[in-house]
Protein backbone atom coordinates (compact mmCIF):
# COMPACT_ATOMS: atom_id res chain seq x y z
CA UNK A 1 -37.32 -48.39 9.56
CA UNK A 2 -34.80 -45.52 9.84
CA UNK A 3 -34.08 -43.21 7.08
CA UNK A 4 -30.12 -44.14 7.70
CA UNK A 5 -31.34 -47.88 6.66
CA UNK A 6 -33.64 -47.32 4.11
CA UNK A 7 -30.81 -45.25 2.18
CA UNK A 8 -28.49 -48.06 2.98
CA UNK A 9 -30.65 -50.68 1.69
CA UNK A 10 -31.94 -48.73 -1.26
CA UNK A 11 -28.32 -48.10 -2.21
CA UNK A 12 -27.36 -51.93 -1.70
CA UNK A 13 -30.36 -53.07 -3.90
CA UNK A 14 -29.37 -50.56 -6.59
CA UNK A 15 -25.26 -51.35 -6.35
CA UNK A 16 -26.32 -55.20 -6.53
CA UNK A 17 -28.93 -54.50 -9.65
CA UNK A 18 -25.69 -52.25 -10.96
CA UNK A 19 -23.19 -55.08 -10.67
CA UNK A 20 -25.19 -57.74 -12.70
CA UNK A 21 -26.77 -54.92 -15.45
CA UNK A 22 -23.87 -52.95 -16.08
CA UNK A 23 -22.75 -49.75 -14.41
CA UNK A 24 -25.66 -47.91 -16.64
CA UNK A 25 -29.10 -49.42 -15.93
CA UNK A 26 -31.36 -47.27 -14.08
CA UNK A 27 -29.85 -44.34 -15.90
CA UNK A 28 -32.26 -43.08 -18.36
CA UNK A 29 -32.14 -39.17 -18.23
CA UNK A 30 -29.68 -37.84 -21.06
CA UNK A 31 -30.20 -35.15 -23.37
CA UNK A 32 -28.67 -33.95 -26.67
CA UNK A 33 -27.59 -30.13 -26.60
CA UNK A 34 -27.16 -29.50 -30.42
CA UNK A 35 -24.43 -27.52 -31.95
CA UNK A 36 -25.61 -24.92 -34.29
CA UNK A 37 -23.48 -25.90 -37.00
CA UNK A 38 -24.77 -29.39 -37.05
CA UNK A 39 -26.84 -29.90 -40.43
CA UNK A 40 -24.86 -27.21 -41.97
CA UNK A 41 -21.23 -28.06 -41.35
CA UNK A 42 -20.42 -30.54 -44.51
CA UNK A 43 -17.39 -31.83 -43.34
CA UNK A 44 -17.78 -32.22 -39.28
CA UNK A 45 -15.22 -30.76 -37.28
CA UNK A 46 -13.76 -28.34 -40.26
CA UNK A 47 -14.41 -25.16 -38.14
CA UNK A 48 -15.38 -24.68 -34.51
CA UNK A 49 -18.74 -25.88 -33.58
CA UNK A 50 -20.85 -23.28 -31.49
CA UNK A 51 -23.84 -23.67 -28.88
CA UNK A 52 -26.44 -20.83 -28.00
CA UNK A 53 -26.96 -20.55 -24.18
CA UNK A 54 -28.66 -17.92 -22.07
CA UNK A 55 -27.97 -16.91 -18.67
CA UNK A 56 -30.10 -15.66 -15.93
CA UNK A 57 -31.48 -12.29 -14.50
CA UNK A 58 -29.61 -12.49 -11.59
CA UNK A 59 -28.00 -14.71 -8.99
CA UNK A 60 -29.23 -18.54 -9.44
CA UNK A 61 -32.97 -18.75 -9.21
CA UNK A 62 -33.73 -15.66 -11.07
CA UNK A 63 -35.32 -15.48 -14.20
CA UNK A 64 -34.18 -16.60 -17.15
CA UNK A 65 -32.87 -13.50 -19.87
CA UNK A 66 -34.43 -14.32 -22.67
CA UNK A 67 -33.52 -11.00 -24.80
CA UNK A 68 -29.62 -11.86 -24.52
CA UNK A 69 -28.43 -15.22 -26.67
CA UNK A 70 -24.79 -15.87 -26.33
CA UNK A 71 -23.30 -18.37 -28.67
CA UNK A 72 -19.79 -19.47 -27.56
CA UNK A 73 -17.37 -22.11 -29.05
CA UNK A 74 -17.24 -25.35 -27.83
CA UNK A 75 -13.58 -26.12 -26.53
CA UNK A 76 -12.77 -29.23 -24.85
CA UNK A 77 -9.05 -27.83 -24.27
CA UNK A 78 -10.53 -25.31 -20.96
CA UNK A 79 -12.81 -25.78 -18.33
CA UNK A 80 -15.53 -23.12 -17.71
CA UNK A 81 -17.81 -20.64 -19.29
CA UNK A 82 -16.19 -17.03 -20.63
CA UNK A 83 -18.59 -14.11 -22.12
CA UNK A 84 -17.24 -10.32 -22.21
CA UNK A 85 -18.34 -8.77 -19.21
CA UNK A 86 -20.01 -6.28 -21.05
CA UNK A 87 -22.38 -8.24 -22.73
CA UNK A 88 -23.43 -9.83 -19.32
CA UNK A 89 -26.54 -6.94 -18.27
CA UNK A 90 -25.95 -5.89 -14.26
CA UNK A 91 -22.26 -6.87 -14.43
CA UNK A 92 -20.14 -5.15 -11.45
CA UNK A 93 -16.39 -6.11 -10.72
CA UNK A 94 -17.41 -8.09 -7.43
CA UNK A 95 -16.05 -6.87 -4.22
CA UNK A 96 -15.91 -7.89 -0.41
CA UNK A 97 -14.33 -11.33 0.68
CA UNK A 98 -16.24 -13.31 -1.89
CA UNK A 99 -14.89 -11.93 -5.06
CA UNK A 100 -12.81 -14.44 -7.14
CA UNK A 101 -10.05 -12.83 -10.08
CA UNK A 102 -10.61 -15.28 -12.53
CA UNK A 103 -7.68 -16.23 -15.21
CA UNK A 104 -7.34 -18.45 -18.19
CA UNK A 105 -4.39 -19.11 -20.54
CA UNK A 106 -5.11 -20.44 -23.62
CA UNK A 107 -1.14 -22.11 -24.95
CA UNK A 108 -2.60 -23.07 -28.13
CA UNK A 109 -3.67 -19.64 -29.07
CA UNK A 110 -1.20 -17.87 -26.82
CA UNK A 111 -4.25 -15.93 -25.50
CA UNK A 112 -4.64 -15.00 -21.84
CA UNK A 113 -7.59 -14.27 -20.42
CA UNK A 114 -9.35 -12.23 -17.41
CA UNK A 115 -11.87 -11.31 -15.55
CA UNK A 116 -14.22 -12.45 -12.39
CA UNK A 117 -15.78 -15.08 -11.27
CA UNK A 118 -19.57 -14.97 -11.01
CA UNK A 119 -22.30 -17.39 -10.66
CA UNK A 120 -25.40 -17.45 -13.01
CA UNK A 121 -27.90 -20.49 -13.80
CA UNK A 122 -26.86 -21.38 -17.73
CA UNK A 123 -29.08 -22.55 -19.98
CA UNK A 124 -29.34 -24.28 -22.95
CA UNK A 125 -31.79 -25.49 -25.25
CA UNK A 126 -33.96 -22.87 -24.31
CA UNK A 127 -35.04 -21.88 -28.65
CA UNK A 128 -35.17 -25.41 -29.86
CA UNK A 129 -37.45 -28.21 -29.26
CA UNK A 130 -34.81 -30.38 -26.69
CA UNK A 131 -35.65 -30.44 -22.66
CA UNK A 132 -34.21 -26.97 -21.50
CA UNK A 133 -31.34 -27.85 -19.38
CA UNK A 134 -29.74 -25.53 -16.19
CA UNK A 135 -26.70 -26.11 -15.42
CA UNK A 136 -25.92 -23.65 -11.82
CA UNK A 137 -22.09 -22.67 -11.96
CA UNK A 138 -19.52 -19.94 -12.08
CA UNK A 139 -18.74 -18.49 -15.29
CA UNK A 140 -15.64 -16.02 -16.03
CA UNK A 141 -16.88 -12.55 -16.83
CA UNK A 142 -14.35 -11.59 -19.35
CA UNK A 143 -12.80 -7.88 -18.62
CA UNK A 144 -9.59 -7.83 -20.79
CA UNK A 145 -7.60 -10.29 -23.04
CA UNK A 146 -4.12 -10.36 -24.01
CA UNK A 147 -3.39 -12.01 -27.49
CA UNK A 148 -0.21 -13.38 -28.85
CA UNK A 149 0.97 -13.80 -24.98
CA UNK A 150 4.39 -15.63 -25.34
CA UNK A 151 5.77 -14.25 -22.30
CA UNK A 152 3.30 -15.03 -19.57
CA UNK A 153 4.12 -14.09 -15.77
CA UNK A 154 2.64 -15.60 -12.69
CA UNK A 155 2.88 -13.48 -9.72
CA UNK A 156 0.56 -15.01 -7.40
CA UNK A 157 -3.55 -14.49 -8.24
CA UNK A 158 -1.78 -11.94 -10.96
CA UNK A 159 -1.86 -13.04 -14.84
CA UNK A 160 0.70 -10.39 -17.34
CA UNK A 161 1.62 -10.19 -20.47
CA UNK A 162 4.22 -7.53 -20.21
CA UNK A 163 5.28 -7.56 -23.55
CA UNK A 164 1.93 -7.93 -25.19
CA UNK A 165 -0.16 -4.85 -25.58
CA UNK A 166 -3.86 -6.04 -24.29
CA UNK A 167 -6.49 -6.43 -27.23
CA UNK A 168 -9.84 -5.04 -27.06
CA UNK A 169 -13.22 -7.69 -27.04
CA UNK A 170 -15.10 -6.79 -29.69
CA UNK A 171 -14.08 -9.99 -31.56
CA UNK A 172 -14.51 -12.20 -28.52
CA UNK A 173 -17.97 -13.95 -28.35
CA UNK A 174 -17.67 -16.63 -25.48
CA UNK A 175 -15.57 -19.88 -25.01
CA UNK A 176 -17.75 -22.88 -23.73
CA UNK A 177 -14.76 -25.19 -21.56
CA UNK A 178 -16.08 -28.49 -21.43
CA UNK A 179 -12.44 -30.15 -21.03
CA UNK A 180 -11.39 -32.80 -17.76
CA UNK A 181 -8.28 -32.70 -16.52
CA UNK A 182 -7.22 -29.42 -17.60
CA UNK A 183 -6.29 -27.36 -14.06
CA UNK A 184 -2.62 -26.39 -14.00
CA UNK A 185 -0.36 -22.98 -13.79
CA UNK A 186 -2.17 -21.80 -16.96
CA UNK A 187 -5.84 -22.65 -16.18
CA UNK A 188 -5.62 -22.55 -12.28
CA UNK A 189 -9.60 -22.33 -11.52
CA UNK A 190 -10.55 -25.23 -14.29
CA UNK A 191 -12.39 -27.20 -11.74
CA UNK A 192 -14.89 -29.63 -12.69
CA UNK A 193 -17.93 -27.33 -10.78
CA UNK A 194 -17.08 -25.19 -13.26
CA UNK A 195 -17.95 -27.42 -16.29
CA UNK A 196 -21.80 -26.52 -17.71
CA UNK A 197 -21.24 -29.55 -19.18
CA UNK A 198 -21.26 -31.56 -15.95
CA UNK A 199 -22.82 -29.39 -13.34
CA UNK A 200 -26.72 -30.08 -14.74
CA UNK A 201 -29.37 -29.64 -12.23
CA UNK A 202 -32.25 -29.60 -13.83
CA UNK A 203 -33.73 -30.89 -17.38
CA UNK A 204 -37.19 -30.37 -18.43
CA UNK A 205 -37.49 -29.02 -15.31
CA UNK A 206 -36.84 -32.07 -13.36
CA UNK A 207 -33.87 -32.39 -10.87
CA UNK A 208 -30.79 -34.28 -12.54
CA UNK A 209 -29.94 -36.58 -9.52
CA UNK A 210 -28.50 -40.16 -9.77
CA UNK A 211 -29.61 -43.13 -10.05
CA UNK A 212 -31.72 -41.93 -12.63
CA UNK A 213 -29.23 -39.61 -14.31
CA UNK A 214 -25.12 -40.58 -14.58
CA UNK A 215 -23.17 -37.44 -14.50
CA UNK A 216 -20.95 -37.06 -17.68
CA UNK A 217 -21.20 -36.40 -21.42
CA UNK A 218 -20.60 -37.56 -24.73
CA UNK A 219 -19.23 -35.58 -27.81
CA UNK A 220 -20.16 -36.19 -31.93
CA UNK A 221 -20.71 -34.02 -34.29
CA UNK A 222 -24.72 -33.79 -33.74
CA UNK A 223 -23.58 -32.08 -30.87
CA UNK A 224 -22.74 -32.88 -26.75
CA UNK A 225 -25.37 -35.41 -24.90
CA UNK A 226 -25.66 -34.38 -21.55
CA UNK A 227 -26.01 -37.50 -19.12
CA UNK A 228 -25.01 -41.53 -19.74
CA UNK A 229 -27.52 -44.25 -19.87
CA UNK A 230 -28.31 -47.92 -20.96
CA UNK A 231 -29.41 -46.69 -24.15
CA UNK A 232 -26.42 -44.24 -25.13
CA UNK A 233 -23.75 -45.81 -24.02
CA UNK A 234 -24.35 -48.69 -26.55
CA UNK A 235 -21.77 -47.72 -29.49
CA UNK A 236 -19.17 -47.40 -26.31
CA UNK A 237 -20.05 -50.76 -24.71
CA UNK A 238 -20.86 -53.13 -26.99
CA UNK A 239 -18.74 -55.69 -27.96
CA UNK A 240 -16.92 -55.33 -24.34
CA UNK A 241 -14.95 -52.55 -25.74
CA UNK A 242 -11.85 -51.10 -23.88
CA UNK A 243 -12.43 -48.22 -21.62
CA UNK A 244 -9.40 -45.73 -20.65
CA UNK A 245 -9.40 -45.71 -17.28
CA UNK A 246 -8.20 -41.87 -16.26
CA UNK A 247 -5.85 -41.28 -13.18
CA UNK A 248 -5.52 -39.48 -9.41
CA UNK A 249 -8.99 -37.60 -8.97
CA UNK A 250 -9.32 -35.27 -6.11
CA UNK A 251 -11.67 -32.77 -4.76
CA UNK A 252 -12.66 -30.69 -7.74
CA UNK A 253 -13.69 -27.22 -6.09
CA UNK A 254 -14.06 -25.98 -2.67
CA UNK A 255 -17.60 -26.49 -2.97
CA UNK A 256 -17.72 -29.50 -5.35
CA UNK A 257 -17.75 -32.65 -4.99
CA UNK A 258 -16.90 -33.96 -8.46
CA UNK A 259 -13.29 -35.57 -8.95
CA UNK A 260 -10.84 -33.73 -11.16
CA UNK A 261 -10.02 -36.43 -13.18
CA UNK A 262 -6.08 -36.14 -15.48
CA UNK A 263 -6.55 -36.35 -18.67
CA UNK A 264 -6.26 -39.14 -21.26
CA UNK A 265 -3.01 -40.86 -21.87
CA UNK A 266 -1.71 -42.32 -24.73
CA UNK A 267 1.32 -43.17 -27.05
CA UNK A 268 2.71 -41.14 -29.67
CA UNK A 269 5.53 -41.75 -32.17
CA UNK A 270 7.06 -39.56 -35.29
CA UNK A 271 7.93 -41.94 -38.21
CA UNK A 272 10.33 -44.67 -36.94
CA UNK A 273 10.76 -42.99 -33.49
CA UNK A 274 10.04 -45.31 -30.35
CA UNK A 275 6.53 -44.05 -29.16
CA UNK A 276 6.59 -41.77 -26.27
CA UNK A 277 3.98 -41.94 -23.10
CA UNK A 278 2.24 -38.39 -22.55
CA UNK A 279 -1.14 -36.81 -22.07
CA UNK A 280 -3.43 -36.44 -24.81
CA UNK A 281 -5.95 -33.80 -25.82
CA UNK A 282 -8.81 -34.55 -27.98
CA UNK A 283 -9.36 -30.32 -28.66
CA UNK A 284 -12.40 -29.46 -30.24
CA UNK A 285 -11.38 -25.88 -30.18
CA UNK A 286 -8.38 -26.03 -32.89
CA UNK A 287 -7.95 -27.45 -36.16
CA UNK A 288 -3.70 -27.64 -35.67
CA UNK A 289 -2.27 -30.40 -33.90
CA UNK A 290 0.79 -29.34 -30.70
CA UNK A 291 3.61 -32.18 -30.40
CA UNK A 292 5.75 -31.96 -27.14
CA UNK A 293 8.74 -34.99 -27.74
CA UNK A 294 11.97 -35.30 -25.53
CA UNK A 295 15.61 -35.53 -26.62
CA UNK A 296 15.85 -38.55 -25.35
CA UNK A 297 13.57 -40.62 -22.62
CA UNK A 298 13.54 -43.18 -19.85
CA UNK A 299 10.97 -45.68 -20.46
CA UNK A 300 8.64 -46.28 -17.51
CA UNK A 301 10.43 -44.55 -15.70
CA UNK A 302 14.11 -47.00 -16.09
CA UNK A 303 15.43 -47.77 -19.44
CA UNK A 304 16.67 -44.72 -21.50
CA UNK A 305 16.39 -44.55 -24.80
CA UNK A 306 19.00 -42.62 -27.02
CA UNK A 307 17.26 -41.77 -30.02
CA UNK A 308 17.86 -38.32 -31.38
CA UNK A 309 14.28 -36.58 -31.62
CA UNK A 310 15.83 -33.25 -32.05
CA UNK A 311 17.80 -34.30 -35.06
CA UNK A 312 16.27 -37.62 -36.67
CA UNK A 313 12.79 -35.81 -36.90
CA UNK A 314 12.05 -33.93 -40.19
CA UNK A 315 11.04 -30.01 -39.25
CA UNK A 316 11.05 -26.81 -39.88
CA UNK A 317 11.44 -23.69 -37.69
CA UNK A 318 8.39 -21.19 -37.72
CA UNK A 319 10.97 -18.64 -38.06
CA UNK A 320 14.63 -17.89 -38.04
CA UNK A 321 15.99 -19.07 -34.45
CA UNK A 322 12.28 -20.06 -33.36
CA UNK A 323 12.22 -23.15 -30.98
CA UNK A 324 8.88 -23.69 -32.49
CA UNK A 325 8.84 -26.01 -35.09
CA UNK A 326 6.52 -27.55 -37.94
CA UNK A 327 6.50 -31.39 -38.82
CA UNK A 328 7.47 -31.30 -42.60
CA UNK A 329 5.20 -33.08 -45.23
CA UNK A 330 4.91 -36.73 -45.36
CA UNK A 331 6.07 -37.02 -42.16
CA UNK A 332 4.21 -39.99 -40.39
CA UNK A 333 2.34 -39.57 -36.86
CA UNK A 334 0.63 -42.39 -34.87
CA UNK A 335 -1.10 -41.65 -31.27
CA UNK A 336 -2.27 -44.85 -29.81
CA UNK A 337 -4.90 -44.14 -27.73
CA UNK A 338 -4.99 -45.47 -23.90
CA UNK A 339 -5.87 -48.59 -22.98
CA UNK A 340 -2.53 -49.01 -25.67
CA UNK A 341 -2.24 -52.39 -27.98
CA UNK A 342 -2.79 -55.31 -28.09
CA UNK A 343 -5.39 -54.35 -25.36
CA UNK A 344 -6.74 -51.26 -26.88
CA UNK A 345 -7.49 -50.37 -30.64
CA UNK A 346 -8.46 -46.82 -31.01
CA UNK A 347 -5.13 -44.51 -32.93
CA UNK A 348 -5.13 -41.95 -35.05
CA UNK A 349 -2.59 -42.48 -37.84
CA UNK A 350 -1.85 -39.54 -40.22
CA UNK A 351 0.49 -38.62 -42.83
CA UNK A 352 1.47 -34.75 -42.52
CA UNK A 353 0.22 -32.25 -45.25
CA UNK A 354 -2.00 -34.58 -46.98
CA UNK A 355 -4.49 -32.31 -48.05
CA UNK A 356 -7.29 -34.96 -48.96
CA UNK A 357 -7.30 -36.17 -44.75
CA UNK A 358 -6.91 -32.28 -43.72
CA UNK A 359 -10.04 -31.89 -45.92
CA UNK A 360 -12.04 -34.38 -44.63
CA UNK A 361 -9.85 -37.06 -42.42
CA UNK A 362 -8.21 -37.29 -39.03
CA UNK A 363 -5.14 -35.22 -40.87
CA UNK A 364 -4.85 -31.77 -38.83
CA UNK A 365 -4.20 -28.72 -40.94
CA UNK A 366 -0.81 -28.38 -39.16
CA UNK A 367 1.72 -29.54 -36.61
CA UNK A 368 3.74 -27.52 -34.57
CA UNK A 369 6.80 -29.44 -32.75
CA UNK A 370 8.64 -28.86 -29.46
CA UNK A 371 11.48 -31.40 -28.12
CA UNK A 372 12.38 -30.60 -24.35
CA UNK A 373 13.58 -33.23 -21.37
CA UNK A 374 10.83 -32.50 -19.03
CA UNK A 375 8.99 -35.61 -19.24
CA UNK A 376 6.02 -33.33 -17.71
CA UNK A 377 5.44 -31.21 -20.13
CA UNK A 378 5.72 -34.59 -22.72
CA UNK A 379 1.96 -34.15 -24.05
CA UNK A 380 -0.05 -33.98 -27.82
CA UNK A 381 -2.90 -31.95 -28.87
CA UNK A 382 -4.50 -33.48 -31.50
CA UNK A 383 -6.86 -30.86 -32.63
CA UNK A 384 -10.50 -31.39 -33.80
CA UNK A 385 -9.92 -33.52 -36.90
CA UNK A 386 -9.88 -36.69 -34.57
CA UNK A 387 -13.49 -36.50 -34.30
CA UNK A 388 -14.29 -36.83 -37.89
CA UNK A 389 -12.81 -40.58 -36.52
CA UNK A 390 -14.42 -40.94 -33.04
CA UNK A 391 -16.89 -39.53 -30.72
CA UNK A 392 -16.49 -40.17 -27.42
CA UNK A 393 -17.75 -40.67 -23.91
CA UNK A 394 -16.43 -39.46 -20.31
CA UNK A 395 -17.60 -40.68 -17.27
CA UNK A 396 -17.49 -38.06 -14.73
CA UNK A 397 -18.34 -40.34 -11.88
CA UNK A 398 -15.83 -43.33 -12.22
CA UNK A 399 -13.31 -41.54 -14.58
CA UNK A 400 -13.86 -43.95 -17.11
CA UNK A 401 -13.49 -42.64 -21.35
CA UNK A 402 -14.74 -44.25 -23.96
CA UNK A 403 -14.07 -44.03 -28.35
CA UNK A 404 -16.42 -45.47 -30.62
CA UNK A 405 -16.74 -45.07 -34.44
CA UNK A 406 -18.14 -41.51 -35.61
CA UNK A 407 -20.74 -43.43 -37.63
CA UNK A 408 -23.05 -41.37 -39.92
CA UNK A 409 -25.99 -41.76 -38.05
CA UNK A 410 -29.27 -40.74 -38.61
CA UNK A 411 -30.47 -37.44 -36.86
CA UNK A 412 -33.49 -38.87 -35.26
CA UNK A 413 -31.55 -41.50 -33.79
CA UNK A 414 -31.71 -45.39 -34.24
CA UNK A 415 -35.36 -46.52 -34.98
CA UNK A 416 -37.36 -47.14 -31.90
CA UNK A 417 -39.46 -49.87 -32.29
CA UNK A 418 -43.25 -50.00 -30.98
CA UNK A 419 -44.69 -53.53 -31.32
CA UNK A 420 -46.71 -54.80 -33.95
CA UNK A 421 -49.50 -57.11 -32.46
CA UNK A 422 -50.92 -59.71 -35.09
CA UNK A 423 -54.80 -58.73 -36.26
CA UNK A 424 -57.50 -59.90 -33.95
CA UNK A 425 -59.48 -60.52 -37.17
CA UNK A 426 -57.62 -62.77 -40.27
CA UNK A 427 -60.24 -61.76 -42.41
CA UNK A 428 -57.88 -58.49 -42.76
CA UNK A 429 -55.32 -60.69 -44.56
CA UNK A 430 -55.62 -61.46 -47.67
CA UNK A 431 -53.33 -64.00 -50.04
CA UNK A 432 -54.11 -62.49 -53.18
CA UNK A 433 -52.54 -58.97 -52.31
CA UNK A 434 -50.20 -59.38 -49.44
CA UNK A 435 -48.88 -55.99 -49.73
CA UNK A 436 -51.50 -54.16 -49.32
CA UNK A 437 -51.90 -56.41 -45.96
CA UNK A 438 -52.43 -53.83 -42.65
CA UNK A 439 -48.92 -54.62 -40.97
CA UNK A 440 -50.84 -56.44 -38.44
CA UNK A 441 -50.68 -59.50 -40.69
CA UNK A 442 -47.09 -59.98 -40.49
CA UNK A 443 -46.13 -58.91 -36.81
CA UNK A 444 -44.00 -61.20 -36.34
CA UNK A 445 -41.79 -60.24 -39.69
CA UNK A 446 -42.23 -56.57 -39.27
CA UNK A 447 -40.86 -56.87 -35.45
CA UNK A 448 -37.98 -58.76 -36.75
CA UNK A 449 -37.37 -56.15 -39.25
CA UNK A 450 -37.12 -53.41 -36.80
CA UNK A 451 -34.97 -55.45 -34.34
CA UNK A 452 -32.36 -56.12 -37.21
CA UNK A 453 -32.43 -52.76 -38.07
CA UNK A 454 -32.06 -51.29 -34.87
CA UNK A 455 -29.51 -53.57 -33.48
CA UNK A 456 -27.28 -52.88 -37.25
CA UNK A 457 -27.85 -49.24 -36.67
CA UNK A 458 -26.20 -49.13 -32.95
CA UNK A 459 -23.64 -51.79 -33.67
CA UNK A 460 -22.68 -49.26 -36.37
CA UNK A 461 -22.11 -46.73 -32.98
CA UNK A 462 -25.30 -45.06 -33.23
CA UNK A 463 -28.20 -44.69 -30.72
């Protein structure tokens, strides 16, 4: 038989096994990459979470550095890996016809930053007792940063500030940019082969190659689960549960085939305003929440709908003249979340400046407020809080996304249950004492047991 139809065969059997299991069987490599802050943080998602990662020696292959820990912040709101340049040992500003300038702008911070483009093998898990995973991309080697950038100039492969004096890096520890869908004028080299999160090739030391692993991730507050199986997926799945199927990928890198998928859509409205299609952000990195609305708007794309966001919306300026704004108190936000009702059910629903939800709800500590006609720029951050609600689940492959219940769930995972076989000798069992019984003498009960528990345990969105 030829290789050509063995591959095609193998690939038939699998698509055919895929179609009647579910898109996830056969996947069974997936790994949990834990955030630092996980059994200290009280509340999850008050502060930004952090993961330590090491790089290596050299080029990909070398060693890895094991004297040099970075920890960055995790930020689903950029795509890619940033560390000062300086604390990366061997660092040179790259030269000849390979050398990339490298750019990020951050709108939520109004931070710009820059550097070059290098590749490393990243690591993580490499001081805990989780299967060390590589991940072989190109990171940003951070040479200057501009904060407080509200005037930002494009001139070509050239990122200035010119009004905003640059800031040193001594405060500046790493960003970790696991976001989709985030390439645009201020992040133009956010392609997917630049997400650590998806770009895997090895854990435990074993290649990460489908079947057997699904390329994508999911998010909670233990920390980010590299790779999608049968077995994680669960909390997602069950229950046929609505999936947000995300728009338009194409070619994510010059030398990547992963698909740059947009981001997540969804519905917002401001108290008893119609609710307004735009992009959504589920940002890790900020604990504020950034509302772009319209004057007015045509819905899809043909009936327009005069109502006065500008003036019917309760705000306040962020300072004499600003166009920035801040929703006052009380006022009432809802974000369905795409698929939208009566199809979908996931929303976040918040009442502004209620400090019991900002303490430990889906209420964000702020939000700012910008009305414009550019149905474009129409999009909501909703800062971290929303994952106090949800964790969630993004398919890298098929584009799919996924919210399930942020369930308290234990840290060693659902119980996993091994068998019980019933004793080979009933003189063991005795009627007298039953408890003291070896749990051999009721299998078949203590089976049941751990079934029941297991299944309540993931239909309560754990795994």
């Amino acid at each position: 038989m030829s290789p050509t139809l063995s591959i095609l065969i193998t690939t038939s059997l699998y698509l055919f096994h895929l179609a009647r299991a579910g898109p996830y069987a056969g996947s069974t490599v997936s790994v949990l990459i834990p955030f630092t802050e996980a059994g200290s943080m009280t509340t999850p998602f008050s502060s930004r979470y952090h993961i330590p990662i090491q790089l290596s020696t050299g080029p990909p292959g070398t060693t890895i550095n094991t004297h040099h820990v970075y920890n960055p912040f995790v930020d689903t709101g950029s795509t890619g890996l940033l560390l000062p340049a300086t604390d990366i040992p061997g660092f040179t500003v790259p030269t000849g016809p390979g050398a990339e300038r490298g750019w990020q702008y951050l709108t939520s911070s109004k931070t710009l930053y820059g550097g070059w483009w290098i590749e490393k093998d990243v690591f993580f898990n490499a001081n805990n007792d989780m299967p060390i995973v590589k991940s072989t991309v190109k990171i940003l080697a951070v040479t200057e940063r501009t904060k407080e950038c509200s005037d930002l100039q494009i001139h070509g492969d050239l990122y200035t500030c010119p009004e905003s004096p640059s800031s040193d890096l001594r405060d500046f520890h790493g960003i970790l940019g696991i976001g989709f869908g985030r390439r645009g004028p201020d992040q133009p080299q956010a392609f997917p082969d630049r997400n650590p999160a998806l770009k895997a090739s090895t854990i435990g030391g074993r290649a990460a190659t489908w079947p057997t692993f699904h390329r994508g991730y999911q998010i909670d507050q233990r920390g980010i689960t590299i790779g999608l199986t049968d077995e994680n997926m669960v909390p997602f799945t069950i229950g046929r549960q609505p999936y947000a199927q995300l728009e338009n990928p194409s070619p994510g890198g010059s030398v990547s085939s992963l698909p740059d998928w947009k981001g997540l859509r969804s519905c917002v409205s401001v108290d008893s305003s119609p609710c307004v299609p735009m992009r959504v952000l589920l940002d890790t990195g900020v604990t504020e929440s950034y509302l772009h609305m319209p004057y007015s708007f045509y819905m899809d794309g043909s009936t327009r709908v005069d109502w006065d966001f500008n003036r019917r919306i309760h705000k306040t300026p962020i300072a004499t003249g600003s166009t920035t704004y801040t929703l006052d108190a009380t006022s009432r936000v809802r974000i369905n979340f795409w698929p939208l009702p009566p199809v979908g059910h996931k929303n976040e629903d918040f009442s502004v400046g209620d400090a019991a939800t900002i303490a430990s709800g889906v209420t964000p500590s702020l939000v700012y407020f910008w009305v414009n006609n550019d149905a474009n720029r129409f999009r909501v951050n909703t800062g971290m809080h929303v994952y106090r609600k949800y964790k969630v689940a993004f398919d890298s492959l098929w584009g799919w996304f996924w919210l399930a219940a942020a369930a308290d769930c234990p840290r060693s995972g659902c119980p996993r249950c091994i068998p019980v076989h019933s004793c080979l000798q009933s003189r063991l069992c005795t009627d007298e004492t039953p408890d003291d019984d070896p749990p051999c003498c009721h299998a078949a009960e203590e089976n049941a047991e751990c079934e029941r528990q297991r299944e309540e345990c993931r239909w309560a969105g754990c795994y």
